[in-house]
Protein backbone atom coordinates (compact mmCIF):
# COMPACT_ATOMS: atom_id res chain seq x y z
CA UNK A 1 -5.31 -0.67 55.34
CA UNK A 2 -4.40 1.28 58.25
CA UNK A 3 -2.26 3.87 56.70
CA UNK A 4 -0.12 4.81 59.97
CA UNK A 5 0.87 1.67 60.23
CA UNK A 6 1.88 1.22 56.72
CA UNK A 7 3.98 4.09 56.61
CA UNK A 8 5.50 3.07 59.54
CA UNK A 9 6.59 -0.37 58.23
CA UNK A 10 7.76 1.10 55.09
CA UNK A 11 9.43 4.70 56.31
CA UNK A 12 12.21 3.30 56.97
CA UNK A 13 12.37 1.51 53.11
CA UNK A 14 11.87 5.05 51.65
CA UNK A 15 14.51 6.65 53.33
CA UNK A 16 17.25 4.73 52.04
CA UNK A 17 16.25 4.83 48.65
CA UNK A 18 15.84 8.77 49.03
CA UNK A 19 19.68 8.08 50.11
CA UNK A 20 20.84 6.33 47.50
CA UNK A 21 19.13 8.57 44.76
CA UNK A 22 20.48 11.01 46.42
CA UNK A 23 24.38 10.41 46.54
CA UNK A 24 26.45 11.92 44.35
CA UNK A 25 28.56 9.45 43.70
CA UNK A 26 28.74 5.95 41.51
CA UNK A 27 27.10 3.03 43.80
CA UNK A 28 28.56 0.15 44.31
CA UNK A 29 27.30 -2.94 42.93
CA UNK A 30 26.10 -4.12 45.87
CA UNK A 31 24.19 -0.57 46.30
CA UNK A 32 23.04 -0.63 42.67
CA UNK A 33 21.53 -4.32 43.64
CA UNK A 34 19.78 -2.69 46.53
CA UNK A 35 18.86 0.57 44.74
CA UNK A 36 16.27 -1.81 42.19
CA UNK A 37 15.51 -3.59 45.23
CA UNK A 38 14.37 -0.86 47.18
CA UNK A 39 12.87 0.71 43.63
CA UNK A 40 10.63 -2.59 43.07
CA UNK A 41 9.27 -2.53 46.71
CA UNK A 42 8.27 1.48 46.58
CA UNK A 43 6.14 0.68 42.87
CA UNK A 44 4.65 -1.93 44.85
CA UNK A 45 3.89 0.52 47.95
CA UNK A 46 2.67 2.86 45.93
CA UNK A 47 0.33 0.43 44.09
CA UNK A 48 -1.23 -0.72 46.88
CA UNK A 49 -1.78 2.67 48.51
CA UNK A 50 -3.34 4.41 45.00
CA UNK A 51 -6.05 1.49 45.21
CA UNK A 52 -6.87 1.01 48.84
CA UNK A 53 -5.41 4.54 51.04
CA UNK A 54 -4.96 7.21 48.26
CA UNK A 55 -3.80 9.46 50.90
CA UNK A 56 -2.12 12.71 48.89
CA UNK A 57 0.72 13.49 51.03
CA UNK A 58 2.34 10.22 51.03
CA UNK A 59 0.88 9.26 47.58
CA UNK A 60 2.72 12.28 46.25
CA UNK A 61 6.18 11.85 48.31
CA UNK A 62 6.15 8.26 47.36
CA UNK A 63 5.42 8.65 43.24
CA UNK A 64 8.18 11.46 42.96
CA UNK A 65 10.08 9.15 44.76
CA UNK A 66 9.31 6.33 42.74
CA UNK A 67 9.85 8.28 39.21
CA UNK A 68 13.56 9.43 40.19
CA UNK A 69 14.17 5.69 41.48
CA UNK A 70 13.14 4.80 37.39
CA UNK A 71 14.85 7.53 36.08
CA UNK A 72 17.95 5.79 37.77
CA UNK A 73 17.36 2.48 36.69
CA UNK A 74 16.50 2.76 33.52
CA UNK A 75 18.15 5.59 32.51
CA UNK A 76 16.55 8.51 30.48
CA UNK A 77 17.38 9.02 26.64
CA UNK A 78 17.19 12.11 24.71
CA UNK A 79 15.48 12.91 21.66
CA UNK A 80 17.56 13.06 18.57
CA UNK A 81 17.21 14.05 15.16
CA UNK A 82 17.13 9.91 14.45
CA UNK A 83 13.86 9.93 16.55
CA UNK A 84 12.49 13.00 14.15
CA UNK A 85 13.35 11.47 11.08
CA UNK A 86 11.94 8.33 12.48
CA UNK A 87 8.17 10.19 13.16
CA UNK A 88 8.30 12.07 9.32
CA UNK A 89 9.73 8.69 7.99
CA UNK A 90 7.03 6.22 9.78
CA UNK A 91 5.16 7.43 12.88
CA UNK A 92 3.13 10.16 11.32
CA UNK A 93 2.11 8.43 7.94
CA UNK A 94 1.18 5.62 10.07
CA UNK A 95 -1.31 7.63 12.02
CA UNK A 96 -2.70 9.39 9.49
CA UNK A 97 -3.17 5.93 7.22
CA UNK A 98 -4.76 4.40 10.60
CA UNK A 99 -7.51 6.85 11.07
CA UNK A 100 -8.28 7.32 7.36
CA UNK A 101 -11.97 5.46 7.68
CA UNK A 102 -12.52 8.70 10.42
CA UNK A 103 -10.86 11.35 7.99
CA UNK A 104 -11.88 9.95 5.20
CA UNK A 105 -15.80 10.19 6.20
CA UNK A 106 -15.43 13.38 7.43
CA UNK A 107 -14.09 15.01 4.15
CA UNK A 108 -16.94 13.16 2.28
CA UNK A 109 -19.75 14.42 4.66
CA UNK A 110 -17.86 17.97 4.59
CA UNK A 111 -18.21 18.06 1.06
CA UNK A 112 -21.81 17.13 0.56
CA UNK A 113 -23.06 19.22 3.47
CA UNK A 114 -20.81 22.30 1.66
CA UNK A 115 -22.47 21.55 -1.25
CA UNK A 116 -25.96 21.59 -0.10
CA UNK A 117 -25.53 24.66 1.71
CA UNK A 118 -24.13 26.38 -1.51
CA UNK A 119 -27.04 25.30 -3.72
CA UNK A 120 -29.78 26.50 -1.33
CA UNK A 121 -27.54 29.79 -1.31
CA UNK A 122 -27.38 30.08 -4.12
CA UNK A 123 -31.30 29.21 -5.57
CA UNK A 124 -32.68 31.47 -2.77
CA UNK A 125 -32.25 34.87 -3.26
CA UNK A 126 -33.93 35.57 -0.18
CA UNK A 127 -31.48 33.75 1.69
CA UNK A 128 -28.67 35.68 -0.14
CA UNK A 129 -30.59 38.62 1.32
CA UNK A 130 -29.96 37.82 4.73
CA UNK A 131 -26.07 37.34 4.05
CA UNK A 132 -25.58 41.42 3.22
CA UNK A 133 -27.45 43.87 0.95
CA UNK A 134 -27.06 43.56 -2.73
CA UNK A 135 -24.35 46.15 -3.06
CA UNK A 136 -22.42 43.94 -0.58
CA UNK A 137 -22.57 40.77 -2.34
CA UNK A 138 -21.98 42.39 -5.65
CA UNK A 139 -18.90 43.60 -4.29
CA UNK A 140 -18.15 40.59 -2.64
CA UNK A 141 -18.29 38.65 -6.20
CA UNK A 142 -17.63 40.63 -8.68
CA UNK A 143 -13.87 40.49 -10.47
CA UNK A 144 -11.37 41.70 -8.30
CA UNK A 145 -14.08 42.15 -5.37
CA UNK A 146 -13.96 40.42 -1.77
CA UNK A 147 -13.28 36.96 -2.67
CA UNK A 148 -10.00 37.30 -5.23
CA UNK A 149 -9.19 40.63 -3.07
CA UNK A 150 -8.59 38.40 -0.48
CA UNK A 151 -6.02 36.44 -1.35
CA UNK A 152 -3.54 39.18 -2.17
CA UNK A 153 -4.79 41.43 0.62
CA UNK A 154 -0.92 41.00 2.25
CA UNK A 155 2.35 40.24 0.81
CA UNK A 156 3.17 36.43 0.23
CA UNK A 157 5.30 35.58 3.26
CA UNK A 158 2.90 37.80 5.56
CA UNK A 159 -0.44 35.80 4.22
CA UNK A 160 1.46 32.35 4.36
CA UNK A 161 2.35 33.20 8.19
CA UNK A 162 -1.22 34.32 8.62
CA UNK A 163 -3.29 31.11 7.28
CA UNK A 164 -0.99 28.81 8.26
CA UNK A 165 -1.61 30.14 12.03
CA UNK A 166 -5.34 30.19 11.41
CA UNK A 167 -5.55 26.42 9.89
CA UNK A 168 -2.71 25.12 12.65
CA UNK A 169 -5.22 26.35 15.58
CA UNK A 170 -8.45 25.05 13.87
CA UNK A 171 -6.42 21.85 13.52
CA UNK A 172 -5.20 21.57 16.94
CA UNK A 173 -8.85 22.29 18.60
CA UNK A 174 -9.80 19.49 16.41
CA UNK A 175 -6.95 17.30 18.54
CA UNK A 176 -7.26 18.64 21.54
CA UNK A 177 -11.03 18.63 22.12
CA UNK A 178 -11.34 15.34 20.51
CA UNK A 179 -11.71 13.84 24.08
CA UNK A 180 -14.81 15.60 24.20
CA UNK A 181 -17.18 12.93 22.78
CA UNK A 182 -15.91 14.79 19.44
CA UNK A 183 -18.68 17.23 19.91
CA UNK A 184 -16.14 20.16 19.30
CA UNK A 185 -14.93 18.53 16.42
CA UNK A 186 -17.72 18.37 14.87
CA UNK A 187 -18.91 21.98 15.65
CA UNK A 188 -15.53 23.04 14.11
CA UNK A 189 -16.51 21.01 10.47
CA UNK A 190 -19.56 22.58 10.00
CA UNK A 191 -18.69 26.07 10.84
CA UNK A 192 -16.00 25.62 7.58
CA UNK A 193 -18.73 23.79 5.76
CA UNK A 194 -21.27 26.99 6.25
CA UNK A 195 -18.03 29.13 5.26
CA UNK A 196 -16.80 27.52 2.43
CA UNK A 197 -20.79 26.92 1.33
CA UNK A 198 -21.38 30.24 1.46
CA UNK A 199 -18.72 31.25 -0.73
CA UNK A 200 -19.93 28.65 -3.16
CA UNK A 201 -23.40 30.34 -3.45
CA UNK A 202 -22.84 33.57 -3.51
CA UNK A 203 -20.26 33.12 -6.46
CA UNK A 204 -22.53 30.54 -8.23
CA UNK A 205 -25.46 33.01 -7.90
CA UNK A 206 -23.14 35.36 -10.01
CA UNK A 207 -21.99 33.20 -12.47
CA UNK A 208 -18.44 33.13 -11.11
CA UNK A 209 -18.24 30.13 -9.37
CA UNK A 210 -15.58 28.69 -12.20
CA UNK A 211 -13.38 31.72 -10.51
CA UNK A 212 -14.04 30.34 -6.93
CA UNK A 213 -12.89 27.21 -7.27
CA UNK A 214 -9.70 28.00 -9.09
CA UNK A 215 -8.79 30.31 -6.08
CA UNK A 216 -9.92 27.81 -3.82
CA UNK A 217 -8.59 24.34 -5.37
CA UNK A 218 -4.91 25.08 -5.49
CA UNK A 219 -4.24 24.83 -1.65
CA UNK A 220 -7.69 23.95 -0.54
CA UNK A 221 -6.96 20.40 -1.49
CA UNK A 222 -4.40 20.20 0.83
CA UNK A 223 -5.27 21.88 3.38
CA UNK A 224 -8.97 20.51 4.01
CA UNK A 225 -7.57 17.18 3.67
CA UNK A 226 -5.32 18.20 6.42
CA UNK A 227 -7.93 19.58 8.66
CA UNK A 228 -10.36 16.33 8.06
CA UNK A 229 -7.21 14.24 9.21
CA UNK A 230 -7.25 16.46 12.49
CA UNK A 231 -11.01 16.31 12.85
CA UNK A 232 -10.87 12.21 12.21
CA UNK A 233 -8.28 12.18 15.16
CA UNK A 234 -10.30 14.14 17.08
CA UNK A 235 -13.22 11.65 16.11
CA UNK A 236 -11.49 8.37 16.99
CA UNK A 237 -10.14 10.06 20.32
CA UNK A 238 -13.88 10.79 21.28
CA UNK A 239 -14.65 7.52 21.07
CA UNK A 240 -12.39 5.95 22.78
CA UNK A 241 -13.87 7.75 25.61
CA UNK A 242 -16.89 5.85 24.88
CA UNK A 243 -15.62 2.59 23.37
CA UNK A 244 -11.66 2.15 24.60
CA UNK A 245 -12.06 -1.68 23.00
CA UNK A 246 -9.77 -4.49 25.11
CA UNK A 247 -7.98 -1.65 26.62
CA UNK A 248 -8.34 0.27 29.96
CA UNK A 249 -10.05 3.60 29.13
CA UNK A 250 -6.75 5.12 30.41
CA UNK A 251 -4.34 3.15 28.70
CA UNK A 252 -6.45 3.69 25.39
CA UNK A 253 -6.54 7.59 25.89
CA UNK A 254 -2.84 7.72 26.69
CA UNK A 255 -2.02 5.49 23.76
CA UNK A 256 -4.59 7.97 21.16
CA UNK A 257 -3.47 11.39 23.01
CA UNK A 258 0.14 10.71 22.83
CA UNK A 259 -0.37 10.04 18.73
CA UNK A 260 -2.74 13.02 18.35
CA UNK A 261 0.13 14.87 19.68
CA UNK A 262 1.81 13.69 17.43
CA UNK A 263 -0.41 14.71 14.67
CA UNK A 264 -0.49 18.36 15.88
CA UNK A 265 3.10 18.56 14.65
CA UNK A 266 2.82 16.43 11.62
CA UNK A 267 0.17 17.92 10.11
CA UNK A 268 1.89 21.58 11.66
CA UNK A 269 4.11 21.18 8.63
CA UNK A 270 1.17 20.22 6.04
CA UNK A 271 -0.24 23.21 7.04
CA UNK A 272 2.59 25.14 5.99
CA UNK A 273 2.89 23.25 2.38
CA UNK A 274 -0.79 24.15 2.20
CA UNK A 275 -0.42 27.96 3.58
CA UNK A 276 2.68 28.79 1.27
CA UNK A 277 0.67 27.66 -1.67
CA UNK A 278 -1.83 29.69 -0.64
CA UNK A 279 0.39 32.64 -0.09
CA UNK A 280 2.24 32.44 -3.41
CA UNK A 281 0.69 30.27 -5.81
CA UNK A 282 -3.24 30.65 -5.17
CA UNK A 283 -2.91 34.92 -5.96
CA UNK A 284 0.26 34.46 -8.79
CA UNK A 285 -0.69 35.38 -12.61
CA UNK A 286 -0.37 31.51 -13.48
CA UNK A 287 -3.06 30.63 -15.06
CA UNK A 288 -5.96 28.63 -13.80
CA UNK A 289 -5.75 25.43 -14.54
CA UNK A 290 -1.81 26.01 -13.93
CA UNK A 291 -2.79 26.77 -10.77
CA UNK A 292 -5.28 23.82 -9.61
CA UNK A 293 -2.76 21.38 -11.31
CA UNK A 294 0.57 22.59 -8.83
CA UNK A 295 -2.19 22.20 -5.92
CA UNK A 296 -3.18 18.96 -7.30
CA UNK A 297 0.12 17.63 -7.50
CA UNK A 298 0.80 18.76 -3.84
CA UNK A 299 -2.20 16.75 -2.61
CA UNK A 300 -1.78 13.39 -4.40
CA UNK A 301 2.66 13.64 -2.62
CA UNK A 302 0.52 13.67 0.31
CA UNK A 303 -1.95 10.86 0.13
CA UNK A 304 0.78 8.70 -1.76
CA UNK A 305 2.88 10.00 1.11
CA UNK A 306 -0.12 8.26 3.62
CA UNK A 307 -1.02 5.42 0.93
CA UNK A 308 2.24 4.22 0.58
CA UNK A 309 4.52 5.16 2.83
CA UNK A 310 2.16 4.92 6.24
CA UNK A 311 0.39 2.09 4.92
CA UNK A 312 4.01 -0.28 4.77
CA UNK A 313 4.33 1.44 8.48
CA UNK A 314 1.35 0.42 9.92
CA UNK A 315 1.64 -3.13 8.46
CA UNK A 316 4.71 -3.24 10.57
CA UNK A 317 3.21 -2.47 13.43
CA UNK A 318 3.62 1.48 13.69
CA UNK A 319 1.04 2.66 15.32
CA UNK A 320 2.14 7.09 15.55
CA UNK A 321 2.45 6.05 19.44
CA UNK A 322 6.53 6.67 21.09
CA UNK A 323 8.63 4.11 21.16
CA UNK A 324 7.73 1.20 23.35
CA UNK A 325 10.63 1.78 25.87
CA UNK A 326 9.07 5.78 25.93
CA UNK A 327 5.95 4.57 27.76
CA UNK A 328 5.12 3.66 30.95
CA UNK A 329 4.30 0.44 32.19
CA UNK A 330 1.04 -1.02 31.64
CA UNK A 331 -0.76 -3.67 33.86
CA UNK A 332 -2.04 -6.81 31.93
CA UNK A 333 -5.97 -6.49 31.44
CA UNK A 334 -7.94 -9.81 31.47
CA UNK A 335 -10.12 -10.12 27.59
């Protein structure tokens, strides 16, 4: 294509649908007929020039041209509390009950990788030995020491804030760096396995580990089930780079990074079910098994909440994606 030439037959074209965009009155019907005229011929200029002469200048004139000519067309709709109720309602149960073979796996390899790494803690003392000197641990462990210290280190509110911060950004860096073959993702899991593990041993090698786990259960449930549904997102998105199935690898990254968007603010609000348990349940005087059974009750809402509720969504064809008439236009792909 001789791009000069193209222009040139076409300037002419552009210009009067820059014109009619730009008046300030209503058209006419016989302008609003030429206005989606004009609008079908500039998609199809810019089409043709993104695949043979991706020139930037007039790419760029032509596809902000080209969006406003849309915008007027179509019309553009605001979000309203409908579409919100909508997302809690359908879109993000849906998601989360679509990738739950990815989530799923992950909490299951989570916890048996946690679990190894607190047994060989915990059996090898000289391992403990290279975690802090024995007047370290001991205070670290013992009743009232690091671990249950920790959780009533700030007031409530202050803590809540705090964790649910914390858990929101490991989350999101879950979502986010998905695209990345999942490599992040999976760096991310087994940092909190080698945490979590850790606190396992060190409390099993003192005989306490009955006192970890009831500080731990009550909003650990929740809230690791809530990071493996991030890190399964990331997961599936990191595979799509590598596998996008009948789709274009675009269209299948748009379609999986507009719902792990999605899932940043969904799970946004899990996080702060999980943090405010942690803030004022996890450090109260209730006793234990008062405790793990509130945090317990919590968790199973939330997988009935995916189980139930996203599974009847995702029968009927929610997918966590926006609305059909939200996204652009896709061009038909030969299977």
């Amino acid at each position: 294509m001789d791009l000069d030439v193209f222009v040139a037959a076409h300037r002419a074209e552009w210009d009067r649908l820059d014109q009619l965009l730009g008046r300030g009155r209503r058209l006419t019907g016989a302008e609003a007929d030429e206005l989606v005229a004009l609008y079908q011929r500039a998609a199809t200029h810019l089409s043709q020039l993104q695949s043979t002469a991706p020139d930037p200048v007039v790419t760029n004139r032509l596809t902000t041209l080209v969006a406003r000519a849309r915008s007027a067309v179509i019309g553009t709709r605001k979000s309203t509390w409908r579409d919100a109720v909508h997302f809690f309602a359908a879109g993000f149960p849906a998601a989360c009950y679509r990738t739950r073979h990815w989530w799923i796996w992950s909490g299951v390899l989570f916890t048996l990788l946690t679990a190894a790494i607190g047994w060989w803690i915990a059996a090898n003392p000289e391992v403990q030995a290279t975690i802090g000197a024995p007047a370290e641990l001991r205070e670290m462990t013992r009743e009232g020491g690091g671990y249950e210290a920790y959780y009533s280190s700030s007031p409530a509110a202050a803590f809540s804030a705090q964790v649910w911060t914390n858990n929101a950004w490991i989350a999101a860096i879950c979502l986010a760096f998905g695209v990345f073959v999942g490599l992040p993702v999976i760096y991310v899991l087994v940092m909190n396995a080698v945490n979590v593990g850790m606190g396992v041993g060190l409390m099993a090698s003192a005989g306490r580990l009955d006192v970890f786990l009831g500080l731990i259960l009550p909003h650990g449930l929740l809230e690791l089930t809530a990071v493996f549904v991030a890190a399964g997102v990331g997961l599936r998105l990191g595979w799509t780079v590598i596998d996008p199935g009948r789709r274009t690898r675009r269209t299948a990254l748009a379609e999986e990074g507009r719902a792990a968007i999605g899932m940043a603010i969904g799970l946004a609000v899990v996080l702060l079910v999980s943090g405010v348990v942690e803030g004022f349940v996890t450090p109260s005087g209730l006793p234990t098994w008062a405790r793990i059974a509130i945090g317990f009750i919590v968790w199973a809402a939330f997988l009935a909440y995916v189980f139930v509720v996203g599974r009847r969504a995702a029968l009927a064809g929610e997918t966590g994606d926006v609305a059909v008439h939200d996204r652009s236009d896709e061009q038909p792909v030969a299977v």
